[in-house]
Protein backbone atom coordinates (compact mmCIF):
# COMPACT_ATOMS: atom_id res chain seq x y z
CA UNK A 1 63.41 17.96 25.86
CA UNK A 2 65.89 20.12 24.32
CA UNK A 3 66.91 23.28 26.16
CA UNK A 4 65.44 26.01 26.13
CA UNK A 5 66.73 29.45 24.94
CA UNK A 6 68.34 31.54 27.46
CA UNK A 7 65.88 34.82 28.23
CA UNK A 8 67.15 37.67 25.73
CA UNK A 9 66.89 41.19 25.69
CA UNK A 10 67.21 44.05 22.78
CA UNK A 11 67.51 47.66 23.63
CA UNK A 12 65.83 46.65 27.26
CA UNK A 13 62.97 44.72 25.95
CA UNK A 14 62.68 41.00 26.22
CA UNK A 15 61.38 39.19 23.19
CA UNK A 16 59.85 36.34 22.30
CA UNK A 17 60.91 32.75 22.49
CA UNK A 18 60.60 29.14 23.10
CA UNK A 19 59.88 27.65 26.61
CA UNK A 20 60.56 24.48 24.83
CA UNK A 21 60.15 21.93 22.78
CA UNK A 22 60.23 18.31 21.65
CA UNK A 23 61.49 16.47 18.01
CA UNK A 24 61.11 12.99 17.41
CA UNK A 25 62.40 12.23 13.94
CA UNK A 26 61.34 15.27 11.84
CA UNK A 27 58.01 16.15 13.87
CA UNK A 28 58.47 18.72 15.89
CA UNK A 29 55.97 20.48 18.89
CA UNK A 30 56.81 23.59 20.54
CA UNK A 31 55.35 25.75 23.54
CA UNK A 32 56.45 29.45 22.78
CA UNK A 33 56.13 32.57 25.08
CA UNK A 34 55.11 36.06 23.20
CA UNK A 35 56.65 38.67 25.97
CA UNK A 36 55.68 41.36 23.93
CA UNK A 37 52.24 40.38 24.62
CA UNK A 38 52.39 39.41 28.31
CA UNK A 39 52.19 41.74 31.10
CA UNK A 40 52.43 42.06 34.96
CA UNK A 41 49.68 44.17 36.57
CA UNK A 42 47.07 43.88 39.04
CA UNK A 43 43.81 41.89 39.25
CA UNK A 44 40.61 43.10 41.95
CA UNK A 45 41.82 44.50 44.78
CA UNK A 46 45.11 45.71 44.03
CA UNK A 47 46.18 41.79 43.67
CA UNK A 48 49.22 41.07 41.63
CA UNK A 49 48.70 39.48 38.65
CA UNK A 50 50.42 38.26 35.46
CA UNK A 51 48.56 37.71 32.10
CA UNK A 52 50.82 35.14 30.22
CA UNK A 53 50.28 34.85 25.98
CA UNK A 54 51.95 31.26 24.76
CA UNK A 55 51.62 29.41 21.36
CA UNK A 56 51.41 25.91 20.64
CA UNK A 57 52.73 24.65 17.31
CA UNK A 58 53.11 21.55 15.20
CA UNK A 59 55.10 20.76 12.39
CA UNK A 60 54.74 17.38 10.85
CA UNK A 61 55.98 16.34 7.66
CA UNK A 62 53.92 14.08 5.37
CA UNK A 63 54.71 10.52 6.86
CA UNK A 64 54.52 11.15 10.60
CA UNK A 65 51.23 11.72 12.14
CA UNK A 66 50.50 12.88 15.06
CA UNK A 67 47.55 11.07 17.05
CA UNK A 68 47.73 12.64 20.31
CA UNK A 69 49.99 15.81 21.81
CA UNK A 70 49.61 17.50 25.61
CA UNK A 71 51.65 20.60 27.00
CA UNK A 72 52.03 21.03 30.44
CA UNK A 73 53.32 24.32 32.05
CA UNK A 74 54.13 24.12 36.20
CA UNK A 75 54.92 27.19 38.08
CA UNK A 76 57.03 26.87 41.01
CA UNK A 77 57.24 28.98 44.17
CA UNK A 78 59.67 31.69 44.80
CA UNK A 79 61.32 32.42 48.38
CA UNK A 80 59.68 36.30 47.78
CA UNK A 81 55.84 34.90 48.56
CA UNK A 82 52.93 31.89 48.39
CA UNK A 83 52.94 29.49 45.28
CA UNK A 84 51.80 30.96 41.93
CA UNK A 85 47.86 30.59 41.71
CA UNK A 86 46.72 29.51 38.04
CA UNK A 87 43.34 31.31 37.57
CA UNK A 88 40.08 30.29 36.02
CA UNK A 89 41.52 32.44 33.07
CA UNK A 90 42.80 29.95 30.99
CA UNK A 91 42.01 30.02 27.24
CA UNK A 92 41.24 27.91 25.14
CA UNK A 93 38.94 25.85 27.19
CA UNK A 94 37.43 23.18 24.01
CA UNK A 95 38.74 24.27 20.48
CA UNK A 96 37.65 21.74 17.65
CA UNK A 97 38.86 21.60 14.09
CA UNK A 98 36.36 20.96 11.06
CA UNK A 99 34.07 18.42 10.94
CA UNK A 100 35.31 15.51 8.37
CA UNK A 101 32.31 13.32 7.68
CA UNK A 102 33.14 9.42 5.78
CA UNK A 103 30.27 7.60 4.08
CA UNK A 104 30.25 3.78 3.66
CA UNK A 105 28.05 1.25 1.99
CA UNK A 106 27.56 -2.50 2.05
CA UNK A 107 25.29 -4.24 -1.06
CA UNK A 108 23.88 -7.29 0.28
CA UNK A 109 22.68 -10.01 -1.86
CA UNK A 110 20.61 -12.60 -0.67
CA UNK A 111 19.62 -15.71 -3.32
CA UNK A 112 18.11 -18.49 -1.79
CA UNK A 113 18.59 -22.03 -3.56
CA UNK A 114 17.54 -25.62 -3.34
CA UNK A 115 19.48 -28.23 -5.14
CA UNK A 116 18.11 -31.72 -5.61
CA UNK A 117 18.89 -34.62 -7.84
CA UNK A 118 21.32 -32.56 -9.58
CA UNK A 119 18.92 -29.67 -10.09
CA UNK A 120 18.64 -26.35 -8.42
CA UNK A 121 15.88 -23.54 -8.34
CA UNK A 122 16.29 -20.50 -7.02
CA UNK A 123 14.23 -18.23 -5.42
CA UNK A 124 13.28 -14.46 -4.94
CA UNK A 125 16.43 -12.74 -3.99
CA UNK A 126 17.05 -10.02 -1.53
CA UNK A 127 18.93 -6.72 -2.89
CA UNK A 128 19.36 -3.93 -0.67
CA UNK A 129 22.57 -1.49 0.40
CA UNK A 130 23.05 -0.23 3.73
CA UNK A 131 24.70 2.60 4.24
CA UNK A 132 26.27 4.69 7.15
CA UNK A 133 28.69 7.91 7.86
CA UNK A 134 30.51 9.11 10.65
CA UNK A 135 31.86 12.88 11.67
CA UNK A 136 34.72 13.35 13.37
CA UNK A 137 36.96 16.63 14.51
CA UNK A 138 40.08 17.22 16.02
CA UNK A 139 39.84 18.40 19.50
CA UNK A 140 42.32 20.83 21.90
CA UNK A 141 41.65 21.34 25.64
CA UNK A 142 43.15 23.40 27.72
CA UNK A 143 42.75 23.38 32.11
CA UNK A 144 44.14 23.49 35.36
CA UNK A 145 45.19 20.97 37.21
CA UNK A 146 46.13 21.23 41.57
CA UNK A 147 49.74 20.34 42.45
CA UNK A 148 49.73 17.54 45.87
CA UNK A 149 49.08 20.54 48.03
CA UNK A 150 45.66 21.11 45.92
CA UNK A 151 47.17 24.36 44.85
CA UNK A 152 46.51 25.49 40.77
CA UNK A 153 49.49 25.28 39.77
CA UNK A 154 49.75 23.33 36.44
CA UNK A 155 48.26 24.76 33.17
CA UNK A 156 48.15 21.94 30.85
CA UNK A 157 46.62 21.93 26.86
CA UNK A 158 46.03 18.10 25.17
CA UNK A 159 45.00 17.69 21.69
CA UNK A 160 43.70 14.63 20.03
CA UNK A 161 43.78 14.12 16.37
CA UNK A 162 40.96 13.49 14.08
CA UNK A 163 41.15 10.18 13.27
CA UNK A 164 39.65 10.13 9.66
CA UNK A 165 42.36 12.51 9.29
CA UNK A 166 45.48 12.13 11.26
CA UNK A 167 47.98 14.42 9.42
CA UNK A 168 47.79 17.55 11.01
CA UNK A 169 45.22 20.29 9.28
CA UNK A 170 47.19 23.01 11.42
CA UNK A 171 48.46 25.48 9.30
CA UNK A 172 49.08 28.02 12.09
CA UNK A 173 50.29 28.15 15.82
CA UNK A 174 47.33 27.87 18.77
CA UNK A 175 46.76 31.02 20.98
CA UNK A 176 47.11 30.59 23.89
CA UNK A 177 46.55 32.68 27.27
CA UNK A 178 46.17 32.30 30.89
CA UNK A 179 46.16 34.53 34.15
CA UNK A 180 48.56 34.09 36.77
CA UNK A 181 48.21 35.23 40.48
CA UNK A 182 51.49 36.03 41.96
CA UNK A 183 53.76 38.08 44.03
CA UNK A 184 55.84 38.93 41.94
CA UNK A 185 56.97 39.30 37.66
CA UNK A 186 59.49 37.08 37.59
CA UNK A 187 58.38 33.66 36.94
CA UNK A 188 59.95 29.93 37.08
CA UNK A 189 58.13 27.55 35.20
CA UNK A 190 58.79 24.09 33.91
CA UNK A 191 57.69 22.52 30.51
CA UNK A 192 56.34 18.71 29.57
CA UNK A 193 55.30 17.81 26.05
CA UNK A 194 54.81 14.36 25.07
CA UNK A 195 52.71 12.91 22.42
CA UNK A 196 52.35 9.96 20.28
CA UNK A 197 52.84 9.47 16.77
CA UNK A 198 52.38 7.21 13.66
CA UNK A 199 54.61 6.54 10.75
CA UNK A 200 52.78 3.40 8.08
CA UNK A 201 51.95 1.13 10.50
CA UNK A 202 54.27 2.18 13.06
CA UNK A 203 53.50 3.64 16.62
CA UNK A 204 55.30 5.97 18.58
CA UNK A 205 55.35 7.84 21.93
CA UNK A 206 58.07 10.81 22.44
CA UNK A 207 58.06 13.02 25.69
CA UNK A 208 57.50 10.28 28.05
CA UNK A 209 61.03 10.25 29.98
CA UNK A 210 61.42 10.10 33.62
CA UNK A 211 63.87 12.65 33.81
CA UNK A 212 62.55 15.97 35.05
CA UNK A 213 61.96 18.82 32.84
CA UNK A 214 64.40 22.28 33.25
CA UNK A 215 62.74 24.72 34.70
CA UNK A 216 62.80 28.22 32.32
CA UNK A 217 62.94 31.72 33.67
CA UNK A 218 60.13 34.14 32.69
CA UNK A 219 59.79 37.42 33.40
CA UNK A 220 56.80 39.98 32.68
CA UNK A 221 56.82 43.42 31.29
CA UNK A 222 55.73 45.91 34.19
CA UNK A 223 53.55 48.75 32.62
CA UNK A 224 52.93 51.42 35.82
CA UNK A 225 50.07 50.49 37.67
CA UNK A 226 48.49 48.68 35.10
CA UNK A 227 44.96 47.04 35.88
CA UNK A 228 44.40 43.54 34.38
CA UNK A 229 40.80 43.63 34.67
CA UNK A 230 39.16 45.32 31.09
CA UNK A 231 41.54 42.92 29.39
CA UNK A 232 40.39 39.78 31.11
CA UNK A 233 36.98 40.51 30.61
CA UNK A 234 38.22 40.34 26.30
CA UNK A 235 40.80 37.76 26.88
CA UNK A 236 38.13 34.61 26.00
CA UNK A 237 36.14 36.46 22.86
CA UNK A 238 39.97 37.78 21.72
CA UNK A 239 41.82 34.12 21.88
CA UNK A 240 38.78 32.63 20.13
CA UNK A 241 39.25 35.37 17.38
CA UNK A 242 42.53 34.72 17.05
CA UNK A 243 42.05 31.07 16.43
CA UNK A 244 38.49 30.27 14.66
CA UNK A 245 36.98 31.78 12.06
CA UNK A 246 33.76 30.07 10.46
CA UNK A 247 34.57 26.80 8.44
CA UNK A 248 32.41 24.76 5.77
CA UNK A 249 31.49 21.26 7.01
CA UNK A 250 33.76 18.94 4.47
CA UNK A 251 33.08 15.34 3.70
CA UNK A 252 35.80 12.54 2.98
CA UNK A 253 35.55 10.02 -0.28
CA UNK A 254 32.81 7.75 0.26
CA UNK A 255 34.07 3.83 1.03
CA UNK A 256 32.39 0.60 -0.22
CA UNK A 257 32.75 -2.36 1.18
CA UNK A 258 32.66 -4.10 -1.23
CA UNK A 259 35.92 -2.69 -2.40
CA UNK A 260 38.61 -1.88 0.35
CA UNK A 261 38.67 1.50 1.64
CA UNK A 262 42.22 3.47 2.23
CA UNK A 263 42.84 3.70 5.89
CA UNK A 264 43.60 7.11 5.00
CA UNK A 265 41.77 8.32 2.18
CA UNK A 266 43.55 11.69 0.58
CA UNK A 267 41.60 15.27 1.86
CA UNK A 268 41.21 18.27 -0.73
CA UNK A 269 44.17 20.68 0.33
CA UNK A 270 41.60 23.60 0.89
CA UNK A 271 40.11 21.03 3.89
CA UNK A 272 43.43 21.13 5.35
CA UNK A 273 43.78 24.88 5.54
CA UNK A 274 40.56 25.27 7.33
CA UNK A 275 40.87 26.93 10.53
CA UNK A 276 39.48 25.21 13.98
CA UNK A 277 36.52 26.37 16.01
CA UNK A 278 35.35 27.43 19.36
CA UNK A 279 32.68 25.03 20.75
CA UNK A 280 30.29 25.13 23.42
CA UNK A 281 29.59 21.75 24.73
């Protein structure tokens, strides 16, 4: 993974940046932090607490396609207190992009015939067409995962491409948010991405290395006495604003058999600026 930027400051104020990111030919994923929409507060009973805002982003160009990308975000102790707790906070949960339906067809013809002494009669044929469709979305999902001491420690988002569509339909970065319970603001986190990826006929993997990933500094804005509470009860219903809006349902070209479809038949350019959607499974 390429190294992260070093934790700036103007006028006092830490700004935004990336915890990291991967390339892999000219695709490109990164896991940003927005610091001036984190904050360090407390959570219940006078519990310290950290509300952390990230975004995930993609940026493919037109022959690579990604099929599969994950982000993964440990927290590490610190010598001032107990491990860093990962709450059930964590949004998204299940985000899906528009549904892309594909129709197919098959004719089948059916002519019996008898041939005989150089003769043949045929019989009453059989014409019908059968035809099917399928509906498919891309899907993000974000959890928490225990560390070998069965702590929550890990944060981790995967997202699997749609594959009637594999070219990325996302015009925008994911919001992202979690809570953190913790002793203290400063933070030290570590950073995996790793995906896979398709060029023609060509498969790839990138993020997959055995070496382990830097761990990135992180510290959160300390308002006085701030209580976490009235914005964790908004945090799900504002992250889902942020990143849905209602979409159409679209429909790709419908395929015969008869004639060879395209693996990857071409999707109307207002399909690919539709926005994703908050599910309920």
């Amino acid at each position: 993974m390429d190294n992260p930027a070093t934790h700036g400051r103007y006028s006092g104020r830490a700004f935004d940046r990336s915890l990291g990111h991967r390339k892999f030919g000219k695709t490109t994923m990164d896991c940003g932090f927005l610091s001036s929409k984190s904050q360090w507060g407390t959570l219940g009973e006078n519990n310290p607490a950290g509300l952390l805002r990230l975004t995930l982003n993609f940026h493919e160009p037109a022959d690579y396609k990604l099929s599969s990308a994950e982000a993964s975000l440990c927290f590490l102790p610190s010598s001032a207190g107990p491990s860093p707790n990962v709450t059930e906070h964590l949004y998204p949960d299940i985000l899906c992009g528009p549904p892309l339906s594909q129709h197919k067809s098959r004719n089948n013809n059916i002519e019996p015939t008898v041939e005989a002494m150089g003769a043949s009669v045929g019989g009453v044929g059989i014409h019908n067409t059968a035809e099917w469709s399928k509906t498919l979305r891309w899907l993000l999902r974000g959890s928490r995962l225990p560390d070998a001491q069965n702590l929550y420690t890990k944060a981790e988002w995967s997202w699997q491409a749609n594959k009637l569509n594999e070219q990325s339909e996302l015009k925008r970065a994911f919001q992202l948010a979690l809570v953190l319970a913790h002793s203290e603001p400063r933070l030290n986190v570590t950073v995996a991405i790793k995906g896979k990826l398709r060029q023609g006929w060509r498969r790839y993997t990138f993020g997959y290395s055995k070496d382990p990933p830097k761990v990135v500094q992180l510290e959160l804005s300390c308002p006085q006495n701030i209580e976490l509470a009235s914005i964790v009860e908004t945090l799900a219903a504002e992250i889902a604003r942020l990143n849905t809006v209602p979409v159409p349902e679209h429909t790709l070209p419908t395929a015969s058999v008869s004639a060879p479809a395209d693996d990857n038949p071409t999707v109307n350019d207002n399909v690919l600026d539709t926005p994703p959607q908050q599910i309920d499974l």
